[in-house]
PDB file of N, CA and C in Angstrom:
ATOM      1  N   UNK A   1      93.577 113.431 -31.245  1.00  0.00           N
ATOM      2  CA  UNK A   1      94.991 113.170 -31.315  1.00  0.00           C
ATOM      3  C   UNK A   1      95.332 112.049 -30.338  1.00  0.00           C
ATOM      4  N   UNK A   2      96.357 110.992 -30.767  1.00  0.00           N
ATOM      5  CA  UNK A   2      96.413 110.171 -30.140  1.00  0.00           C
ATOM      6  C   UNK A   2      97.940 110.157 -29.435  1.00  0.00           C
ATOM      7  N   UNK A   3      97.935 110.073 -28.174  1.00  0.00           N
ATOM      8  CA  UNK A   3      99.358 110.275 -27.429  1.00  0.00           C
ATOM      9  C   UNK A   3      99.885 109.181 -27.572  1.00  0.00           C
ATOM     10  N   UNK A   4     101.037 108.789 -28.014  1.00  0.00           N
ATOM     11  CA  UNK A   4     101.922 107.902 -28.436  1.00  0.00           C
ATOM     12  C   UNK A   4     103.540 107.948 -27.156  1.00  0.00           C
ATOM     13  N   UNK A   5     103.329 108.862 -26.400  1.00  0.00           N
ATOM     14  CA  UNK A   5     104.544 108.835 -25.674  1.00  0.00           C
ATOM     15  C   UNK A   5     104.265 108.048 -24.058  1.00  0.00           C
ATOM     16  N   UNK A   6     105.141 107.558 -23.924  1.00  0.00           N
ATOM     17  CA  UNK A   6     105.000 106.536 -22.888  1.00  0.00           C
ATOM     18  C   UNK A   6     105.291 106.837 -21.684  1.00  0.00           C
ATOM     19  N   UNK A   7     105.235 106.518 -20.526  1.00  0.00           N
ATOM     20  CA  UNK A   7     105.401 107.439 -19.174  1.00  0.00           C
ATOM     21  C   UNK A   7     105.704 106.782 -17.887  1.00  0.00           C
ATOM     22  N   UNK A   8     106.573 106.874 -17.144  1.00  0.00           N
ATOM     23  CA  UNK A   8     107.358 106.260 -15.962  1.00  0.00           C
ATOM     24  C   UNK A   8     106.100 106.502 -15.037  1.00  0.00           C
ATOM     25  N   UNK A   9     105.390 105.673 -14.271  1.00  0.00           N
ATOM     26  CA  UNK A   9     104.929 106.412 -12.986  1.00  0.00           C
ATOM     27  C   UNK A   9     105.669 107.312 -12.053  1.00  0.00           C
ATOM     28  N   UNK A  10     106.332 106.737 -11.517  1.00  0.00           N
ATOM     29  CA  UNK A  10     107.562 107.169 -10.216  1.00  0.00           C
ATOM     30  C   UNK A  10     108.943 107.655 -11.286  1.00  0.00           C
ATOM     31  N   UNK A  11     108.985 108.909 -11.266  1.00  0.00           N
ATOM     32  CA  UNK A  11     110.239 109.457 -12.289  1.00  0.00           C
ATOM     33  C   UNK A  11     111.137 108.774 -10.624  1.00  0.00           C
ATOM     34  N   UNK A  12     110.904 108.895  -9.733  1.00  0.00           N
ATOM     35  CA  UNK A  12     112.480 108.706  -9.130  1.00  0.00           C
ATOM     36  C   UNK A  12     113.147 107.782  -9.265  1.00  0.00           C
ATOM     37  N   UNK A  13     112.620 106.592  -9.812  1.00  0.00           N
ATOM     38  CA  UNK A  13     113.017 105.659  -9.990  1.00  0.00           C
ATOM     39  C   UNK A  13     114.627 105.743 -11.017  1.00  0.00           C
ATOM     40  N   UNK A  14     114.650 106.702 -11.783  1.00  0.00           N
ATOM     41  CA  UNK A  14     115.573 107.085 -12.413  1.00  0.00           C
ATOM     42  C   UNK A  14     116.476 107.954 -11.560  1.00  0.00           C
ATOM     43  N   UNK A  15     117.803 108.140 -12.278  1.00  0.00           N
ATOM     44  CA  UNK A  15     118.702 109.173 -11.816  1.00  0.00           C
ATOM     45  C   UNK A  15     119.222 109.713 -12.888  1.00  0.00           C
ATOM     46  N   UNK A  16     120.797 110.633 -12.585  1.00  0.00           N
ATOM     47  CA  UNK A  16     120.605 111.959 -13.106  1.00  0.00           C
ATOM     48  C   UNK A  16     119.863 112.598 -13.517  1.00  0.00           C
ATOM     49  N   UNK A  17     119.075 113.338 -13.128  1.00  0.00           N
ATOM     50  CA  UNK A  17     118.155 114.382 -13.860  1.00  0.00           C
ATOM     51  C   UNK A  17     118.832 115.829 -13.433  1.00  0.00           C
ATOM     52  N   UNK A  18     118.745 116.294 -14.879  1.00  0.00           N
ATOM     53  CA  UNK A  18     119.228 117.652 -15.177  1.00  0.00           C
ATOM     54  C   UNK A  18     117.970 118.761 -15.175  1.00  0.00           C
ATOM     55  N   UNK A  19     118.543 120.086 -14.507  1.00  0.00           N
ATOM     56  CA  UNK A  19     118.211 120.917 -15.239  1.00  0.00           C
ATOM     57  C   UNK A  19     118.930 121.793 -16.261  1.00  0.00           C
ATOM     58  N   UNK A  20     117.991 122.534 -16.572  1.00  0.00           N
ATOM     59  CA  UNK A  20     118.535 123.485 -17.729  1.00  0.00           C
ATOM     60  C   UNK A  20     119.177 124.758 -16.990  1.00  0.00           C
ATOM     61  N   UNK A  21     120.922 125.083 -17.721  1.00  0.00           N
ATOM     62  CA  UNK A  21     121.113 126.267 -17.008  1.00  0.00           C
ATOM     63  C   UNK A  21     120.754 127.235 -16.747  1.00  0.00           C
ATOM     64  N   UNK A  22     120.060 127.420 -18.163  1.00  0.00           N
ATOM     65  CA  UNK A  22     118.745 128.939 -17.840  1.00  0.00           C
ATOM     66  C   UNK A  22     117.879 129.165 -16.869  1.00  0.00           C
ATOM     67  N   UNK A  23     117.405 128.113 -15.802  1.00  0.00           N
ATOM     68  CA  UNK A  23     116.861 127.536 -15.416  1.00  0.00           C
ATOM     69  C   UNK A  23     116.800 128.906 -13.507  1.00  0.00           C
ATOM     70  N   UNK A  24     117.846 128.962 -13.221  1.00  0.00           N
ATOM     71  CA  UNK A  24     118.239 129.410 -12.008  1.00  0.00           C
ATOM     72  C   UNK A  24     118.543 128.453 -10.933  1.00  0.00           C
ATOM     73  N   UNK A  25     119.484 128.259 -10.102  1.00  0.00           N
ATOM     74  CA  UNK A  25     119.950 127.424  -9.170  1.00  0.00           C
ATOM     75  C   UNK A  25     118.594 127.388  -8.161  1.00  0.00           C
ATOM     76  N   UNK A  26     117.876 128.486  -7.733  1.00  0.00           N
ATOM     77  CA  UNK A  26     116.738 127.727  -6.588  1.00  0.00           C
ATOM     78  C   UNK A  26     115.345 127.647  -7.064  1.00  0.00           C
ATOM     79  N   UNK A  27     115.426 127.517  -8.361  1.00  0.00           N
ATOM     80  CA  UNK A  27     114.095 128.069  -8.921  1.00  0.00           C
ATOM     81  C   UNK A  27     113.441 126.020  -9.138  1.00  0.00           C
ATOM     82  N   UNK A  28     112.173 125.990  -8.539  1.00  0.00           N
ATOM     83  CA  UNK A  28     111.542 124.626  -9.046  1.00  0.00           C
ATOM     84  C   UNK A  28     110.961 124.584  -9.650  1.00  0.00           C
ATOM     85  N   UNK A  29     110.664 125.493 -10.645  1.00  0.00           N
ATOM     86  CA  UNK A  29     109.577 125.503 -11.798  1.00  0.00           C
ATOM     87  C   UNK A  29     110.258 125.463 -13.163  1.00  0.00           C
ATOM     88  N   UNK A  30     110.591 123.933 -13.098  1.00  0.00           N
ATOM     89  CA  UNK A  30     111.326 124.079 -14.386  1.00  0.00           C
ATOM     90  C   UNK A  30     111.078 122.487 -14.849  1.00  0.00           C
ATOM     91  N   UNK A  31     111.423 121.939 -15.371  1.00  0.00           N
ATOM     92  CA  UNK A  31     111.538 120.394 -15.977  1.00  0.00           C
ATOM     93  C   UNK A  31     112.948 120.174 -15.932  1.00  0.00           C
ATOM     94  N   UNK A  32     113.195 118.316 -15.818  1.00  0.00           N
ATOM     95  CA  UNK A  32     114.269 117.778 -15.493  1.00  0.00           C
ATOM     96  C   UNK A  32     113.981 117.113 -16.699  1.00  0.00           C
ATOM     97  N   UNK A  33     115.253 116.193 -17.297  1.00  0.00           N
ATOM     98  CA  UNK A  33     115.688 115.523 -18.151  1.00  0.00           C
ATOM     99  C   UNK A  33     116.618 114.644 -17.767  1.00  0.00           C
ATOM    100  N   UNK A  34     116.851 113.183 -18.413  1.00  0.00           N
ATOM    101  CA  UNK A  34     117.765 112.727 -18.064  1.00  0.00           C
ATOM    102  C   UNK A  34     117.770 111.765 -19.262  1.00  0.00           C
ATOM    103  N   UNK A  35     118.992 111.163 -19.591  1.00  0.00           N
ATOM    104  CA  UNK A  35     119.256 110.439 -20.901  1.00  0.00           C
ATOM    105  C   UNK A  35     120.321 108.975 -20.233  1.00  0.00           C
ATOM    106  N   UNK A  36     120.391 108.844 -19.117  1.00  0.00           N
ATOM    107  CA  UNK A  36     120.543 107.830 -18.717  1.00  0.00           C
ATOM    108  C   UNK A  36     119.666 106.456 -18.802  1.00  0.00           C
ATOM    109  N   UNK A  37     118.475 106.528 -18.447  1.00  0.00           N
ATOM    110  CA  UNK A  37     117.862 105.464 -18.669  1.00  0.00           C
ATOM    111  C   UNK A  37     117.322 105.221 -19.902  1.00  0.00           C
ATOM    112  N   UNK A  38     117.396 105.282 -21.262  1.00  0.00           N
ATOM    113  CA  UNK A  38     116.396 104.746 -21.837  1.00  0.00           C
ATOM    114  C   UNK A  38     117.855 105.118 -23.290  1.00  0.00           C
ATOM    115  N   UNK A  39     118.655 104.577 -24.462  1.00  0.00           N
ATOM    116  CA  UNK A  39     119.271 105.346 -24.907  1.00  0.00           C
ATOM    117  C   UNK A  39     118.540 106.207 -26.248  1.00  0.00           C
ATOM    118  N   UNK A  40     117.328 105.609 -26.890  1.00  0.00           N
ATOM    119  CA  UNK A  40     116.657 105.866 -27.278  1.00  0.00           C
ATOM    120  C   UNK A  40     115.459 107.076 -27.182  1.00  0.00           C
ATOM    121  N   UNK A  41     115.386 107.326 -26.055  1.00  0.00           N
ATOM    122  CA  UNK A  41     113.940 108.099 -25.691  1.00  0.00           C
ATOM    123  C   UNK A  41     114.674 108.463 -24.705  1.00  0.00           C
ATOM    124  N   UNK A  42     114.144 109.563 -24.016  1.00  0.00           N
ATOM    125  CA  UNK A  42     114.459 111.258 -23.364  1.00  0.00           C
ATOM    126  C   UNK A  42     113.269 110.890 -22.014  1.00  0.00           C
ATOM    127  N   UNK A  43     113.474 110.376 -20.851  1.00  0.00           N
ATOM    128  CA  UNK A  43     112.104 111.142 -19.461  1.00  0.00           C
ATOM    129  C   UNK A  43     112.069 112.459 -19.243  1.00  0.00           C
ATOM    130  N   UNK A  44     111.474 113.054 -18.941  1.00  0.00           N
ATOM    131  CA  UNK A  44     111.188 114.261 -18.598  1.00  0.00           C
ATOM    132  C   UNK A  44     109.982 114.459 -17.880  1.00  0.00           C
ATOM    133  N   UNK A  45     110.365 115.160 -16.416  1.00  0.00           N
ATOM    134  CA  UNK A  45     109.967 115.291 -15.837  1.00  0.00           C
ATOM    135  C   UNK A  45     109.473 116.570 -14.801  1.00  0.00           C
ATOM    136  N   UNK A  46     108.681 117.094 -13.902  1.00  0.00           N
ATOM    137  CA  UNK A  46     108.264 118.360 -13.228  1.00  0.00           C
ATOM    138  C   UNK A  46     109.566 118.278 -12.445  1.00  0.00           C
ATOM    139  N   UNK A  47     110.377 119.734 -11.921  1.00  0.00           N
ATOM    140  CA  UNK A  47     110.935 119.114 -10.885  1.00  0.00           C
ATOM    141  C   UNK A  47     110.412 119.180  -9.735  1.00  0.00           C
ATOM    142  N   UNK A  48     108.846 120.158  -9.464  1.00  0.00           N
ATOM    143  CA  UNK A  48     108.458 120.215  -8.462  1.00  0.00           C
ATOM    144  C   UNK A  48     107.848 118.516  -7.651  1.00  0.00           C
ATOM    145  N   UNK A  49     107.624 117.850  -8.470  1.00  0.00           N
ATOM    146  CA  UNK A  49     107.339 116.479  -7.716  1.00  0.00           C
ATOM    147  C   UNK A  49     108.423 115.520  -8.629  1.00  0.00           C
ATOM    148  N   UNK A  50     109.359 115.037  -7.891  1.00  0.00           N
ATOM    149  CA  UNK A  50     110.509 114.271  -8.482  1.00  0.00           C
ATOM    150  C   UNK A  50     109.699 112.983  -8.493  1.00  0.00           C
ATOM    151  N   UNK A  51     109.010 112.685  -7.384  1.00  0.00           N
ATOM    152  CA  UNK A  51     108.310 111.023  -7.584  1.00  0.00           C
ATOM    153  C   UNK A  51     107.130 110.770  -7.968  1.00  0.00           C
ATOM    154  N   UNK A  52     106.751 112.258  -9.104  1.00  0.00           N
ATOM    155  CA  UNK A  52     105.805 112.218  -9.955  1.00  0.00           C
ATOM    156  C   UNK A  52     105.840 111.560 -11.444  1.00  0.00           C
ATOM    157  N   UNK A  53     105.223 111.297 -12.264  1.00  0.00           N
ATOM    158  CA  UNK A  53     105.389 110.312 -13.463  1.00  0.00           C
ATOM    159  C   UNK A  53     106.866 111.376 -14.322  1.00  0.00           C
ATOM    160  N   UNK A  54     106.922 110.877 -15.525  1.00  0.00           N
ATOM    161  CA  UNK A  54     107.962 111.473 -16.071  1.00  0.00           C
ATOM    162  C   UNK A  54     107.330 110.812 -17.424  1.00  0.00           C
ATOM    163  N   UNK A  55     107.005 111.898 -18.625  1.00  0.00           N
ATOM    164  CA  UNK A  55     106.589 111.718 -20.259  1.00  0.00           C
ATOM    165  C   UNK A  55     108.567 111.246 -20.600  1.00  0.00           C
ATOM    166  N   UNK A  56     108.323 110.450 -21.760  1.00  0.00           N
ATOM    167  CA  UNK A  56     109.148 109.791 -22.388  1.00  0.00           C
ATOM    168  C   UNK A  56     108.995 109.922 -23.700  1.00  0.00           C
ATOM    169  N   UNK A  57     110.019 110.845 -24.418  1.00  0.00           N
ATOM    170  CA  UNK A  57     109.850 111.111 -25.326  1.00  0.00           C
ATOM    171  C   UNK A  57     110.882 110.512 -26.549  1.00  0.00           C
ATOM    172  N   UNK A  58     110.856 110.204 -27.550  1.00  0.00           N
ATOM    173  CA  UNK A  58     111.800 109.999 -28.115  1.00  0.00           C
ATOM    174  C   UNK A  58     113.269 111.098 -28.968  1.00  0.00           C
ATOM    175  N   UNK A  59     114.196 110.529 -28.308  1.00  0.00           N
ATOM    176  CA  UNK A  59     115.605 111.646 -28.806  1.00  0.00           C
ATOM    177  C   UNK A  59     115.552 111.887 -29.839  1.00  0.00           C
ATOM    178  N   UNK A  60     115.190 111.946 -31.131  1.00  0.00           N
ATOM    179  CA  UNK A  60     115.352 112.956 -32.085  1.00  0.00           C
ATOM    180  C   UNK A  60     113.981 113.771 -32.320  1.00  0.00           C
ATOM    181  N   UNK A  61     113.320 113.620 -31.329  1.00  0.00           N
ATOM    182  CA  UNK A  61     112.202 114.822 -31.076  1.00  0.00           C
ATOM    183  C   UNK A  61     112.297 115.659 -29.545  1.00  0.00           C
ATOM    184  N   UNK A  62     112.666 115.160 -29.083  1.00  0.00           N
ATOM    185  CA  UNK A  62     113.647 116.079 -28.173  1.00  0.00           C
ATOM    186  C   UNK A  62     114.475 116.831 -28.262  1.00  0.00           C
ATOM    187  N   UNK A  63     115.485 116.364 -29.361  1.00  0.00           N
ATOM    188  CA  UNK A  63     116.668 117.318 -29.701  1.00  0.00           C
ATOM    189  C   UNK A  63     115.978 118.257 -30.655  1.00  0.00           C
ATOM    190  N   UNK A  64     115.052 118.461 -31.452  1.00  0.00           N
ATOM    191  CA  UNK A  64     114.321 119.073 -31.968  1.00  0.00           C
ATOM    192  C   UNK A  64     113.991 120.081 -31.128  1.00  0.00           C
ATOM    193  N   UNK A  65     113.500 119.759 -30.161  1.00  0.00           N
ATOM    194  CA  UNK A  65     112.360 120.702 -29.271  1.00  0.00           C
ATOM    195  C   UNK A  65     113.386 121.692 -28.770  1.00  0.00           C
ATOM    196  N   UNK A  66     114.451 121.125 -28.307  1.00  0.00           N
ATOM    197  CA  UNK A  66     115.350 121.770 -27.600  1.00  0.00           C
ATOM    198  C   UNK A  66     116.263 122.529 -28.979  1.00  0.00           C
ATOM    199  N   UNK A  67     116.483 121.642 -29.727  1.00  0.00           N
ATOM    200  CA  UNK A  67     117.317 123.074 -30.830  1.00  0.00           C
ATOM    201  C   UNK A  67     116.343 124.244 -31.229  1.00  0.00           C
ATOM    202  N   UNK A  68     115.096 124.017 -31.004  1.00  0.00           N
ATOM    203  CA  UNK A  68     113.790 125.242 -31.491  1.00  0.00           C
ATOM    204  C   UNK A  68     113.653 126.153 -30.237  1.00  0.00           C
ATOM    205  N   UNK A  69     114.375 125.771 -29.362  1.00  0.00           N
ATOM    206  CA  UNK A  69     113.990 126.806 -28.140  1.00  0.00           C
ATOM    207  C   UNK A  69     115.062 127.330 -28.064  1.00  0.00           C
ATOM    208  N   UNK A  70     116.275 127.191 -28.516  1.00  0.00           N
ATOM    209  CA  UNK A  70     117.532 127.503 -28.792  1.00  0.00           C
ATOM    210  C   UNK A  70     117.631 128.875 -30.082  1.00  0.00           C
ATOM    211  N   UNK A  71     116.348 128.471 -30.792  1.00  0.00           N
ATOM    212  CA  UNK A  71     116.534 129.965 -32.033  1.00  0.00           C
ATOM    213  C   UNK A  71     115.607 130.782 -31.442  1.00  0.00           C
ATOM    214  N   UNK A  72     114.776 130.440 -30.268  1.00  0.00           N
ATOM    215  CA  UNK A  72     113.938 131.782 -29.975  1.00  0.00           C
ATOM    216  C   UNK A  72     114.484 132.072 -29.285  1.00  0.00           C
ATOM    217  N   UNK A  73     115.683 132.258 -29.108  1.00  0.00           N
ATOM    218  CA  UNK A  73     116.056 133.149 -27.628  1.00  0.00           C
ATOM    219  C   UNK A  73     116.795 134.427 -28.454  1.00  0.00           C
ATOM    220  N   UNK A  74     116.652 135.464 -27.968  1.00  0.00           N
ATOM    221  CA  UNK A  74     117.288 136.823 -28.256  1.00  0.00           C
ATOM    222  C   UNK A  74     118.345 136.605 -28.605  1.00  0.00           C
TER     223      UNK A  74
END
């Protein structure tokens, strides 16, 4: 399989990054997102290392991923 998604070295280089509310306010084991930089494609990133790389994915496979995690929830 060939990886086609492209990748920031230094995610800090970006700003706003979100988490998810489900997420818990002190919890770092989660992934950040942000839709500021790119309007096309989605970074996403660990939040445990913010000035770690960040995968770049493209927004209508993102919004995918995220509406599919949206029907498995109870």
């Amino acid at each position: 399989m060939k990886r086609s998604e492209p990748n920031i070295p230094d995610a800090s280089v970006l700003s706003a990054w979100r988490k998810s509310s489900y997420s818990g306010g002190s919890s770092d084991n989660c992934l950040e997102a942000t839709h500021t930089a790119l309007p096309t494609h989605i970074p996403v990133r660990d939040s445990k290392n913010p000035t770690g790389p960040a995968l770049v994915f493209p927004a209508p496979a993102w919004q995918a991923f995220v509406t599919s995690l949206g029907r498995t929830r109870p």
